[in-house]
N, C-alpha and C. Protein backbone atom coordinates (compact mmCIF):
# COMPACT_ATOMS: atom_id res chain seq x y z
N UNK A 1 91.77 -68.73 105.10
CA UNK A 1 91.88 -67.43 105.74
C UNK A 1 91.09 -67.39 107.05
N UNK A 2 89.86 -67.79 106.53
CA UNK A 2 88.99 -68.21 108.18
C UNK A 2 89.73 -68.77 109.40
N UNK A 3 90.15 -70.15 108.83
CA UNK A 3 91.20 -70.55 110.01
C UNK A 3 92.25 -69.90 110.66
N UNK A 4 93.06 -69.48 110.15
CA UNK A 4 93.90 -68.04 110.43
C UNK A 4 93.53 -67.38 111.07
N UNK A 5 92.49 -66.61 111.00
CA UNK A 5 91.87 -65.53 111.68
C UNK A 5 91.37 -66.05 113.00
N UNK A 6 90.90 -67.53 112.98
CA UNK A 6 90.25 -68.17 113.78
C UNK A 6 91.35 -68.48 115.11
N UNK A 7 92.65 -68.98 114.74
CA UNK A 7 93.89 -69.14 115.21
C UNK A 7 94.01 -68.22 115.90
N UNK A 8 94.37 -67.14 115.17
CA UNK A 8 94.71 -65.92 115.66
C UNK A 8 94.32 -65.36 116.75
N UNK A 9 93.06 -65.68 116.81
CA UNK A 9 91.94 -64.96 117.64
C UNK A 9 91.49 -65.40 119.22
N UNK A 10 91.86 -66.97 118.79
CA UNK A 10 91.99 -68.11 119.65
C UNK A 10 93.50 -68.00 120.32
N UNK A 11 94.38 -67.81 120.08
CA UNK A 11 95.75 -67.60 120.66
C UNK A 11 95.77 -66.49 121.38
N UNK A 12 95.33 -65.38 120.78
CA UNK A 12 95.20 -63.79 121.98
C UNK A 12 94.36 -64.20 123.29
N UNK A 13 93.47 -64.78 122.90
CA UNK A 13 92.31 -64.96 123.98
C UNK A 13 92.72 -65.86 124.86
N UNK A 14 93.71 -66.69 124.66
CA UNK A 14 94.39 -68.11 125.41
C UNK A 14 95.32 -67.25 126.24
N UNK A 15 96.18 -66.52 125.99
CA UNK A 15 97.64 -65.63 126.20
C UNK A 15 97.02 -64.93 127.25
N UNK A 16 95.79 -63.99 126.34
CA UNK A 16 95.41 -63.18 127.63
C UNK A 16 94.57 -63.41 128.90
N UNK A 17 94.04 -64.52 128.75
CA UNK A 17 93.24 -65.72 129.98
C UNK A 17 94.79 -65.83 130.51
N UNK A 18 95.91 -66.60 130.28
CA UNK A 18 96.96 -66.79 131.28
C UNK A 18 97.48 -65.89 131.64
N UNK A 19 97.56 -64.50 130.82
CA UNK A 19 97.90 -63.31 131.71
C UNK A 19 97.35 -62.78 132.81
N UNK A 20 96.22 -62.70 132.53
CA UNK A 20 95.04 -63.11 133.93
C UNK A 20 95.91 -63.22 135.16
N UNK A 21 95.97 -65.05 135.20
CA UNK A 21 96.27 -65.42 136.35
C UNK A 21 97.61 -65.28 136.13
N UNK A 22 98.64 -64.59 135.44
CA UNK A 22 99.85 -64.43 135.73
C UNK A 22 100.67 -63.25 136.69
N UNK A 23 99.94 -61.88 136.09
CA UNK A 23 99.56 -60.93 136.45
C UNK A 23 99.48 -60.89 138.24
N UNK A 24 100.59 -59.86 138.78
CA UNK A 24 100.40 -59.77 140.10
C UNK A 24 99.64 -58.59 140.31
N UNK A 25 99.36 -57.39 139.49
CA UNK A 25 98.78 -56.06 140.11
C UNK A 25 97.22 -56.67 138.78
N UNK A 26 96.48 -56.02 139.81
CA UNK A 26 95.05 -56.20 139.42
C UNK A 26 94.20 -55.75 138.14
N UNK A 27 95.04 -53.83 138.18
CA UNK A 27 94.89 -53.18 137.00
C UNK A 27 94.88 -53.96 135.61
N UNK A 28 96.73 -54.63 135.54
CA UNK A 28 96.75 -55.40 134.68
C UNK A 28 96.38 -56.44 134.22
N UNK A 29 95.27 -57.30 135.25
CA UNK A 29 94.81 -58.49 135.10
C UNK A 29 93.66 -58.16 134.53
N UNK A 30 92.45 -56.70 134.91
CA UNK A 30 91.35 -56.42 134.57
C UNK A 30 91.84 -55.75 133.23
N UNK A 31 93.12 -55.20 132.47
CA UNK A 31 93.06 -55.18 131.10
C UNK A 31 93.35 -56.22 129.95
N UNK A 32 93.80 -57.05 130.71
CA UNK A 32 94.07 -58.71 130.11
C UNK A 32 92.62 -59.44 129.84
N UNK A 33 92.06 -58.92 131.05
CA UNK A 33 90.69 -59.88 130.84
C UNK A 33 89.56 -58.77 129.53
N UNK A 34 90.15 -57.49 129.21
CA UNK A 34 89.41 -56.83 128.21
C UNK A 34 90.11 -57.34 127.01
N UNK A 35 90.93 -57.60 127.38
CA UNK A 35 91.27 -58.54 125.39
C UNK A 35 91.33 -59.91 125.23
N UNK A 36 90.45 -60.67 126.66
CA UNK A 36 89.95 -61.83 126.67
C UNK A 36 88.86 -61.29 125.63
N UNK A 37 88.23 -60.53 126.20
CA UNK A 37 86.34 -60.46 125.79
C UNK A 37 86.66 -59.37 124.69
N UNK A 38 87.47 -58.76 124.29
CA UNK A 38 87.51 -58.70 122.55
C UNK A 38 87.97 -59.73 121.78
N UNK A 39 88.47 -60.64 122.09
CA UNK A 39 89.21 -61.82 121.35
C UNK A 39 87.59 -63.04 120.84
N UNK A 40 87.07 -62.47 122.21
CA UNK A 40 85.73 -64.03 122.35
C UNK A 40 84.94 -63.12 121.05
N UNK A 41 84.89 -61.71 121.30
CA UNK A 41 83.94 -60.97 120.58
C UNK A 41 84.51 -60.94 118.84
N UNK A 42 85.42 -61.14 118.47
CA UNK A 42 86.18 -61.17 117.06
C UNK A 42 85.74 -62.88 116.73
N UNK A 43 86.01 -64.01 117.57
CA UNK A 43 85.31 -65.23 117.44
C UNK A 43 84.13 -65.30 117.06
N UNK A 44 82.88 -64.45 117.97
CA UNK A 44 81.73 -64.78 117.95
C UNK A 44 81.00 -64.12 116.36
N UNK A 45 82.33 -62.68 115.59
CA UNK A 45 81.85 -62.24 114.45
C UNK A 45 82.07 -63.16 113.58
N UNK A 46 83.10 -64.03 113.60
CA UNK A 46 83.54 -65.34 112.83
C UNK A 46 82.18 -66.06 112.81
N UNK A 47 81.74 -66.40 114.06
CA UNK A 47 80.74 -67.32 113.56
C UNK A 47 78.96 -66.41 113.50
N UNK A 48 79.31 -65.53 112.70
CA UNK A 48 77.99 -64.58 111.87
C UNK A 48 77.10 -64.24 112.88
N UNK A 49 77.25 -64.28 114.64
CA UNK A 49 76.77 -63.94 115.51
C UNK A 49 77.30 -62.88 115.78
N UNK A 50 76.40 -61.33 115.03
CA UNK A 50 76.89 -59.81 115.41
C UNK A 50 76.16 -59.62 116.60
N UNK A 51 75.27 -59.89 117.08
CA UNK A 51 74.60 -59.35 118.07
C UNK A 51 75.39 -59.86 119.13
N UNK A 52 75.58 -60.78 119.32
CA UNK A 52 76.47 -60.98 120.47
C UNK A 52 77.64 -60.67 120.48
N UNK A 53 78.03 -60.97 119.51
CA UNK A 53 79.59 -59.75 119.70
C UNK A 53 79.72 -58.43 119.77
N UNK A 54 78.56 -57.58 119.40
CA UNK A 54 78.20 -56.21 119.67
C UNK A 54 78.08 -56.32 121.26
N UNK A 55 77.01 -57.33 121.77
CA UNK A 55 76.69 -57.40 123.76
C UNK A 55 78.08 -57.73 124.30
N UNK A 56 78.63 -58.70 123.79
CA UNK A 56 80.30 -58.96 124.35
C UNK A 56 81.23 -57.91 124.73
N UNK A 57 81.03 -56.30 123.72
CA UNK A 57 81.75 -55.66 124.00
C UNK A 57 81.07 -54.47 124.91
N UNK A 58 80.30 -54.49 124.53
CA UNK A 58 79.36 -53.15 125.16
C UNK A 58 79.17 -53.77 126.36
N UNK A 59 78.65 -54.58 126.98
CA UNK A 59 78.13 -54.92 128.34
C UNK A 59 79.65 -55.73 128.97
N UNK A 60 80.08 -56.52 128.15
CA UNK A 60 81.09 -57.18 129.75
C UNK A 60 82.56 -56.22 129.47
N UNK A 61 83.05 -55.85 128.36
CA UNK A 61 84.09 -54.71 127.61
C UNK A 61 83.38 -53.56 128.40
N UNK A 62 82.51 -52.64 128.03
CA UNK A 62 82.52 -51.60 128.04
C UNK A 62 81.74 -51.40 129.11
N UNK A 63 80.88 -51.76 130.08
CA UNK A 63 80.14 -51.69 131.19
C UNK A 63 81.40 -52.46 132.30
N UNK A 64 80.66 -53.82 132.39
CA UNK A 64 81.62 -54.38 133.45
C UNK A 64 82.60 -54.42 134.02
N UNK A 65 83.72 -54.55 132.98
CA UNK A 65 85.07 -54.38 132.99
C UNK A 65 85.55 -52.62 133.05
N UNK A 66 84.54 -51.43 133.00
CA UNK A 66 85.13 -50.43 133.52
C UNK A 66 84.57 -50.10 135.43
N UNK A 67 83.64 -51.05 135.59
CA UNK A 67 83.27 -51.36 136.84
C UNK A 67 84.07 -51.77 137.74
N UNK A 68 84.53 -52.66 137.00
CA UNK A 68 85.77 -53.67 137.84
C UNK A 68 86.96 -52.63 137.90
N UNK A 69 87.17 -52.05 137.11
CA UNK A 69 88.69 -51.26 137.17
C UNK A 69 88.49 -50.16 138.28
N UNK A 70 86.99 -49.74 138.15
CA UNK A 70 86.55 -48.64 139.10
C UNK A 70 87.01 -48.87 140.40
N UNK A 71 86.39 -49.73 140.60
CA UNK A 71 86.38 -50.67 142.02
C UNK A 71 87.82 -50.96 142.22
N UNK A 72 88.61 -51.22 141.59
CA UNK A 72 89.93 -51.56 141.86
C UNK A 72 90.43 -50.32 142.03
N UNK A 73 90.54 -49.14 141.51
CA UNK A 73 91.03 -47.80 142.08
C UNK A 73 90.74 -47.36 142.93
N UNK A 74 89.03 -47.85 143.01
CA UNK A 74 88.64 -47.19 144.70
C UNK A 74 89.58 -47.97 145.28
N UNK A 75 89.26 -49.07 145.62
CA UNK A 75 89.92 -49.50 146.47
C UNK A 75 91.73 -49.50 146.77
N UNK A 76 92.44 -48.97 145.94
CA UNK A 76 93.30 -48.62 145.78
C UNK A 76 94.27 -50.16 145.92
N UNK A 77 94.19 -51.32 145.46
CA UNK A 77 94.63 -51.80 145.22
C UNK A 77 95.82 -51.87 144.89
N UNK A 78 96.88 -52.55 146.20
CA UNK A 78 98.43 -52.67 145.95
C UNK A 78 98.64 -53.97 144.75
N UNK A 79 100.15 -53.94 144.24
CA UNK A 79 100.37 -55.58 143.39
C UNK A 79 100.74 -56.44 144.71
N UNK A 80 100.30 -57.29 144.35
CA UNK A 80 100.33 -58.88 145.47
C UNK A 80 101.73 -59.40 145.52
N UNK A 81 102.20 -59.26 146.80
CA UNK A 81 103.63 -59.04 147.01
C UNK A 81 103.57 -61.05 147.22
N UNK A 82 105.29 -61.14 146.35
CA UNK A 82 105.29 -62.51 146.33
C UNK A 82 105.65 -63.13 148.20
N UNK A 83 105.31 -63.99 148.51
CA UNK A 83 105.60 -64.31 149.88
C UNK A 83 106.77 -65.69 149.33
N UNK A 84 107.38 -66.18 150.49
CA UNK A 84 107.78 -67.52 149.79
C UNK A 84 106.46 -68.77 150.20
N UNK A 85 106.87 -69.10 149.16
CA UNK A 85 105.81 -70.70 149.02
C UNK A 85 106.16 -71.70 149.94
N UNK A 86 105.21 -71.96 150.94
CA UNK A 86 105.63 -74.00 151.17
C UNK A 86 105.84 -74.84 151.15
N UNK A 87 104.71 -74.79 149.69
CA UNK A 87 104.29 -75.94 149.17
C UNK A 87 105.24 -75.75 147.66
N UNK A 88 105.93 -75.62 147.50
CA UNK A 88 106.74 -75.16 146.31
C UNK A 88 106.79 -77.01 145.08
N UNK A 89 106.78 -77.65 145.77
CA UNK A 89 106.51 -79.19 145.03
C UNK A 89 105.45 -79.49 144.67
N UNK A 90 104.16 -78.40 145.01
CA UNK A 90 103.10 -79.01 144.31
C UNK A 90 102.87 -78.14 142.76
N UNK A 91 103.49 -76.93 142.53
CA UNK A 91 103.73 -76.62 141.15
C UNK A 91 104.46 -77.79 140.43
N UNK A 92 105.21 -78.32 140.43
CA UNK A 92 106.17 -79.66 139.87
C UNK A 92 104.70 -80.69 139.59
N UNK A 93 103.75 -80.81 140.74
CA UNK A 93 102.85 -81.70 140.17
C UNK A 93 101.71 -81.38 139.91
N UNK A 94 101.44 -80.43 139.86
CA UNK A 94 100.23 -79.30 139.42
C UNK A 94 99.92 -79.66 138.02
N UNK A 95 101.62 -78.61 137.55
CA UNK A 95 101.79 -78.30 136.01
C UNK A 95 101.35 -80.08 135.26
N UNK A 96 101.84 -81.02 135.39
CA UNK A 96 101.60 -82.41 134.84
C UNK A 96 100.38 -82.71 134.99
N UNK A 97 99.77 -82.45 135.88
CA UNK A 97 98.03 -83.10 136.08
C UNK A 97 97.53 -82.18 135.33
N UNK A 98 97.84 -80.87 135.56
CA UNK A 98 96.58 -79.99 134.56
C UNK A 98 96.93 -80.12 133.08
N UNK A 99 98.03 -80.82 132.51
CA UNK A 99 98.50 -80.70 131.55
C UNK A 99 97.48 -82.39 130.83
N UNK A 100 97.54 -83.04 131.91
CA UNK A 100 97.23 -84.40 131.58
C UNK A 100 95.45 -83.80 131.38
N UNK A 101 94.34 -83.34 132.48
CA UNK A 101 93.32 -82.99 132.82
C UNK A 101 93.09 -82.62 131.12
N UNK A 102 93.41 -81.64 130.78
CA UNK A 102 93.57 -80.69 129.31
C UNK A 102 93.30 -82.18 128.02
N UNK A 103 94.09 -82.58 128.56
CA UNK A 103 94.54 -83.63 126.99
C UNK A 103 93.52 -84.47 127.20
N UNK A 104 93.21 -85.16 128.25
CA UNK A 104 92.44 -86.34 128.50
C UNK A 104 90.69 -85.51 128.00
N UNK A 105 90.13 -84.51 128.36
CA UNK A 105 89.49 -83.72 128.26
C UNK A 105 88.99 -83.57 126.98
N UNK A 106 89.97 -82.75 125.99
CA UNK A 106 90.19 -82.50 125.03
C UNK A 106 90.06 -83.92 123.62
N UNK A 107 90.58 -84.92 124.20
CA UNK A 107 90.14 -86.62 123.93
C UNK A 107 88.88 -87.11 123.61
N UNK A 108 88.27 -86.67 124.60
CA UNK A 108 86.71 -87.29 124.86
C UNK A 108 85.96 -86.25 124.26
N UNK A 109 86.19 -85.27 124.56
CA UNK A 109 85.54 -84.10 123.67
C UNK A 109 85.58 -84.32 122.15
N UNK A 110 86.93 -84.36 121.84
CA UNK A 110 87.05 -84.97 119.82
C UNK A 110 86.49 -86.14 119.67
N UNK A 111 86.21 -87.19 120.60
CA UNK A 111 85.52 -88.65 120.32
C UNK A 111 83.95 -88.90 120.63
N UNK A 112 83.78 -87.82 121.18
CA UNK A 112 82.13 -87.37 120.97
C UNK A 112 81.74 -86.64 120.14
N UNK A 113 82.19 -86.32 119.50
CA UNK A 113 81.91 -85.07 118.38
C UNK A 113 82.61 -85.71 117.22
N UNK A 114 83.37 -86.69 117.05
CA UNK A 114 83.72 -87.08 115.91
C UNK A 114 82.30 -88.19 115.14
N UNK A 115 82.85 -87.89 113.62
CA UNK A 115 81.17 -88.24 112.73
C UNK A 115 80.45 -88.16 112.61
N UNK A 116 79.87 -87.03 113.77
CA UNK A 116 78.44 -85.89 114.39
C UNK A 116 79.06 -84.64 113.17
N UNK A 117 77.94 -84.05 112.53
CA UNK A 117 77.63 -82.56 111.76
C UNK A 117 76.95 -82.01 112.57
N UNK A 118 76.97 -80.83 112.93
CA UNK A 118 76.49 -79.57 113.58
C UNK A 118 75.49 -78.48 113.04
N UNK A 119 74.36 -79.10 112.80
CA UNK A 119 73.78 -77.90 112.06
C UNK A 119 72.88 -76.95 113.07
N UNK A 120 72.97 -75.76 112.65
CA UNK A 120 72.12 -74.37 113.54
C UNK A 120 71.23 -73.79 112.22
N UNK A 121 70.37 -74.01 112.89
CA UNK A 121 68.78 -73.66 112.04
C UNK A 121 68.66 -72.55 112.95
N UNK A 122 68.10 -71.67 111.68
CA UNK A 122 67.49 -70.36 111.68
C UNK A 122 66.20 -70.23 112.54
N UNK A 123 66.26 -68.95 113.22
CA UNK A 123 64.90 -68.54 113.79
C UNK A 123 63.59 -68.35 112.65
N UNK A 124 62.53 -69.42 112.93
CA UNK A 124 61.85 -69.50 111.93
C UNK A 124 60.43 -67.76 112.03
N UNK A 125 61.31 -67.19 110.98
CA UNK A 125 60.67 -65.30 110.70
C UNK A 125 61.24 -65.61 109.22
N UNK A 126 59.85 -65.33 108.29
CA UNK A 126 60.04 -65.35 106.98
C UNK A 126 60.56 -63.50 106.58
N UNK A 127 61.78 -63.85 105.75
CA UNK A 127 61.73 -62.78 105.05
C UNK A 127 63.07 -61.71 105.90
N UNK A 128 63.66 -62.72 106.85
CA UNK A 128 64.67 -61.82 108.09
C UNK A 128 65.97 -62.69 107.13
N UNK A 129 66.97 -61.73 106.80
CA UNK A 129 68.17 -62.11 106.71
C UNK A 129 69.13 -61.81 107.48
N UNK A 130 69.28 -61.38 108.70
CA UNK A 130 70.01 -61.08 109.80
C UNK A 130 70.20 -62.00 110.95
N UNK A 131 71.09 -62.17 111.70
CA UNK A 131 70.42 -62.93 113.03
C UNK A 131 70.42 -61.40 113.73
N UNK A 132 70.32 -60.19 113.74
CA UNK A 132 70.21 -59.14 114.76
C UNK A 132 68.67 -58.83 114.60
N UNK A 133 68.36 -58.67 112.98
CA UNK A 133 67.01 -58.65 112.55
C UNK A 133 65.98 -59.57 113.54
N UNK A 134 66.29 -61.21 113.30
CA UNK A 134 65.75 -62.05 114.07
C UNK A 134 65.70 -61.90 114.85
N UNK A 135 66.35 -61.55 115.50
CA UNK A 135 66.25 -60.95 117.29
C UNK A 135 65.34 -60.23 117.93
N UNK A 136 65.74 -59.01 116.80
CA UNK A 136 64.94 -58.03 117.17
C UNK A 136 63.30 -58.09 116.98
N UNK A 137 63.29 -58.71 115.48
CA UNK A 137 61.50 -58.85 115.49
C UNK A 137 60.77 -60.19 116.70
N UNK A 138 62.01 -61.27 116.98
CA UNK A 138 61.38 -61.67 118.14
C UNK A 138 61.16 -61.11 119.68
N UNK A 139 62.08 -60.43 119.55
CA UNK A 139 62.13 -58.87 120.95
C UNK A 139 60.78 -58.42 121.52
N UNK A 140 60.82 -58.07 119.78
CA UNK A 140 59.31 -56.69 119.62
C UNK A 140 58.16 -57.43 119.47
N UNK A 141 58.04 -59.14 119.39
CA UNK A 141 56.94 -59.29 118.95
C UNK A 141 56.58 -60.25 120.06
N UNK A 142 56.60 -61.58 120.11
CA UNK A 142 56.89 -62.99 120.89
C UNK A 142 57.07 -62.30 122.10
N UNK A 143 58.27 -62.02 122.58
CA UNK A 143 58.76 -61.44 123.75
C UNK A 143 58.38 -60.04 124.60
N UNK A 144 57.50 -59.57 123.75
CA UNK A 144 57.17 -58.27 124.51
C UNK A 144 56.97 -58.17 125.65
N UNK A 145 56.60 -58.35 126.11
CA UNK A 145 55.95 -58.58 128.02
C UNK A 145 57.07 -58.82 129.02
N UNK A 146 57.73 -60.10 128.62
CA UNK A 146 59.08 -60.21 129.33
C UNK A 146 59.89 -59.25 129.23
N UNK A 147 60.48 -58.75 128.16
CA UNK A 147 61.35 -57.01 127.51
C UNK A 147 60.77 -55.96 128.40
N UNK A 148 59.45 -56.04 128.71
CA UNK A 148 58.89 -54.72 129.28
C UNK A 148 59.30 -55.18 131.04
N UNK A 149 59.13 -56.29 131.11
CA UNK A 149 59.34 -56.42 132.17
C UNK A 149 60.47 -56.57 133.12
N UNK A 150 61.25 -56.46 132.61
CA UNK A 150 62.75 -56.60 132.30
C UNK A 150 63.10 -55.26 132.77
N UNK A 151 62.45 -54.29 131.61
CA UNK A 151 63.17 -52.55 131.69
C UNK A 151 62.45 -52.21 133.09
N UNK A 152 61.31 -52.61 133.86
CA UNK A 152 60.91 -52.04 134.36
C UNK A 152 61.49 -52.58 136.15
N UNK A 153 62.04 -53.85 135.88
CA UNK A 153 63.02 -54.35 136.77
C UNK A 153 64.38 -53.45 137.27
N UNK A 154 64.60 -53.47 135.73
CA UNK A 154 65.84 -52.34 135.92
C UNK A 154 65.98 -50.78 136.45
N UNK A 155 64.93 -50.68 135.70
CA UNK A 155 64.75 -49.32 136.70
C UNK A 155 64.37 -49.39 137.98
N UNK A 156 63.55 -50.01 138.20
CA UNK A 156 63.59 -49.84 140.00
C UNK A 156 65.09 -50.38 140.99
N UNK A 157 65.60 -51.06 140.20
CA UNK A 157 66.77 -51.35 140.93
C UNK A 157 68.10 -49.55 140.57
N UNK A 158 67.75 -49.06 139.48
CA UNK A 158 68.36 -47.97 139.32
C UNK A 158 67.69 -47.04 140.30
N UNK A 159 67.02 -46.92 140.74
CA UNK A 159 66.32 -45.82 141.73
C UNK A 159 66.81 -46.44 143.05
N UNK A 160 66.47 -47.56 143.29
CA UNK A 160 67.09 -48.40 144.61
C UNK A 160 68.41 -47.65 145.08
N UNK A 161 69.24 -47.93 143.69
CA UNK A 161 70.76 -47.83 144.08
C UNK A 161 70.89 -46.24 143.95
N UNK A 162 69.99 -45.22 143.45
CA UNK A 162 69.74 -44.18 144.10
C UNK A 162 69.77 -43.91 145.23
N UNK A 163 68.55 -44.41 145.51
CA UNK A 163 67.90 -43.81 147.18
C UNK A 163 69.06 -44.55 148.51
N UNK A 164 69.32 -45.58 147.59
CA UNK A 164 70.41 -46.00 148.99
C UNK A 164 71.86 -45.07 149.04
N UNK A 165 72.42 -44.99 147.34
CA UNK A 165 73.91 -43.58 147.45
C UNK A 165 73.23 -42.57 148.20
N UNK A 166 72.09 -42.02 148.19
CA UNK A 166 72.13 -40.58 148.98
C UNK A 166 72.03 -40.71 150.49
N UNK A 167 72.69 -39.85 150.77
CA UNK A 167 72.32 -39.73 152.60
C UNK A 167 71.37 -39.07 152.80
N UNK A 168 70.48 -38.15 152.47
CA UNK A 168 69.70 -37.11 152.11
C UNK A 168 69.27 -36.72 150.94
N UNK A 169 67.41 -37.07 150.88
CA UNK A 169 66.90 -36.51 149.68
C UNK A 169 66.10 -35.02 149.97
């Protein structure tokens, strides 16, 4: 059933990456690329990483990608009118090299990784059964200083991009 789901999940995310670059109006390319990054985010729950599939959707889904669409309405973005091609013979040898690139790729990748096991060891925190848990008590504890320093980054760049939108304070 895992595999299935795994398939599944892996095929939307493939489809909608080539819709991407298939896609002549922009709108539709920036909603293709939102069921890229729900597809990665349904993967990443597969492999028992919630926290990042929670950040997958909230920050590049639900922040970024309504940024990008923003920006594309401001700008009022026409669809990309086809012109004729020149070079119309290098699709004929495009499609074969990237096809070859893929496989040859894909080769060396399975022959380095073949008879290798993969193990991922736990963040060593006694008594955490979560990886969000883990996170978090390393957040709040280990990491404090950097976290603080971080929020306090952000905000001054949020006031920045204040004081620069206004014409008048």
């Amino acid at each position: 059933m895992e595999l299935a789901i795994f398939l599944i999940l892996s095929m939307i995310g493939i489809a909608s990456a080539l819709n991407i670059l298939i896609q002549r109006h922009p709108i539709y390319s920036a909603l293709s690329l939102i069921l890229t990054f729900l597809s990665l985010a349904g993967i990443y729950i597969q492999m028992q990483a919630e926290f990042i599939a929670v950040m997958q959707v909230v920050i590049y889904t639900g922040a970024i990608m309504v940024l990008f669409v923003f920006v594309i309405m401001l700008l009022n973005v026409k669809a990309e009118e086809r012109v004729p091609n020149k070079l119309i013979g290098m699709r004929y040898v495009g499609i074969p090299l990237s096809l070859l690139l893929v496989t040859a790729l894909g080769l060396n990748i399975f022959q380095s990784f073949s008879g290798q096991t993969l193990r991922v060891s736990d963040v060593s925190t006694s008594g955490l059964t979560g990886n969000t848990q883990s996170i978090g008590k390393l957040l709040y504890t280990q990491y404090t200083l950097p976290f603080e320093v971080t929020s306090i980054l952000l905000l001054v760049g949020i006031v920045g991009a204040i004081i620069m939108a206004k014409k008048e304070l």
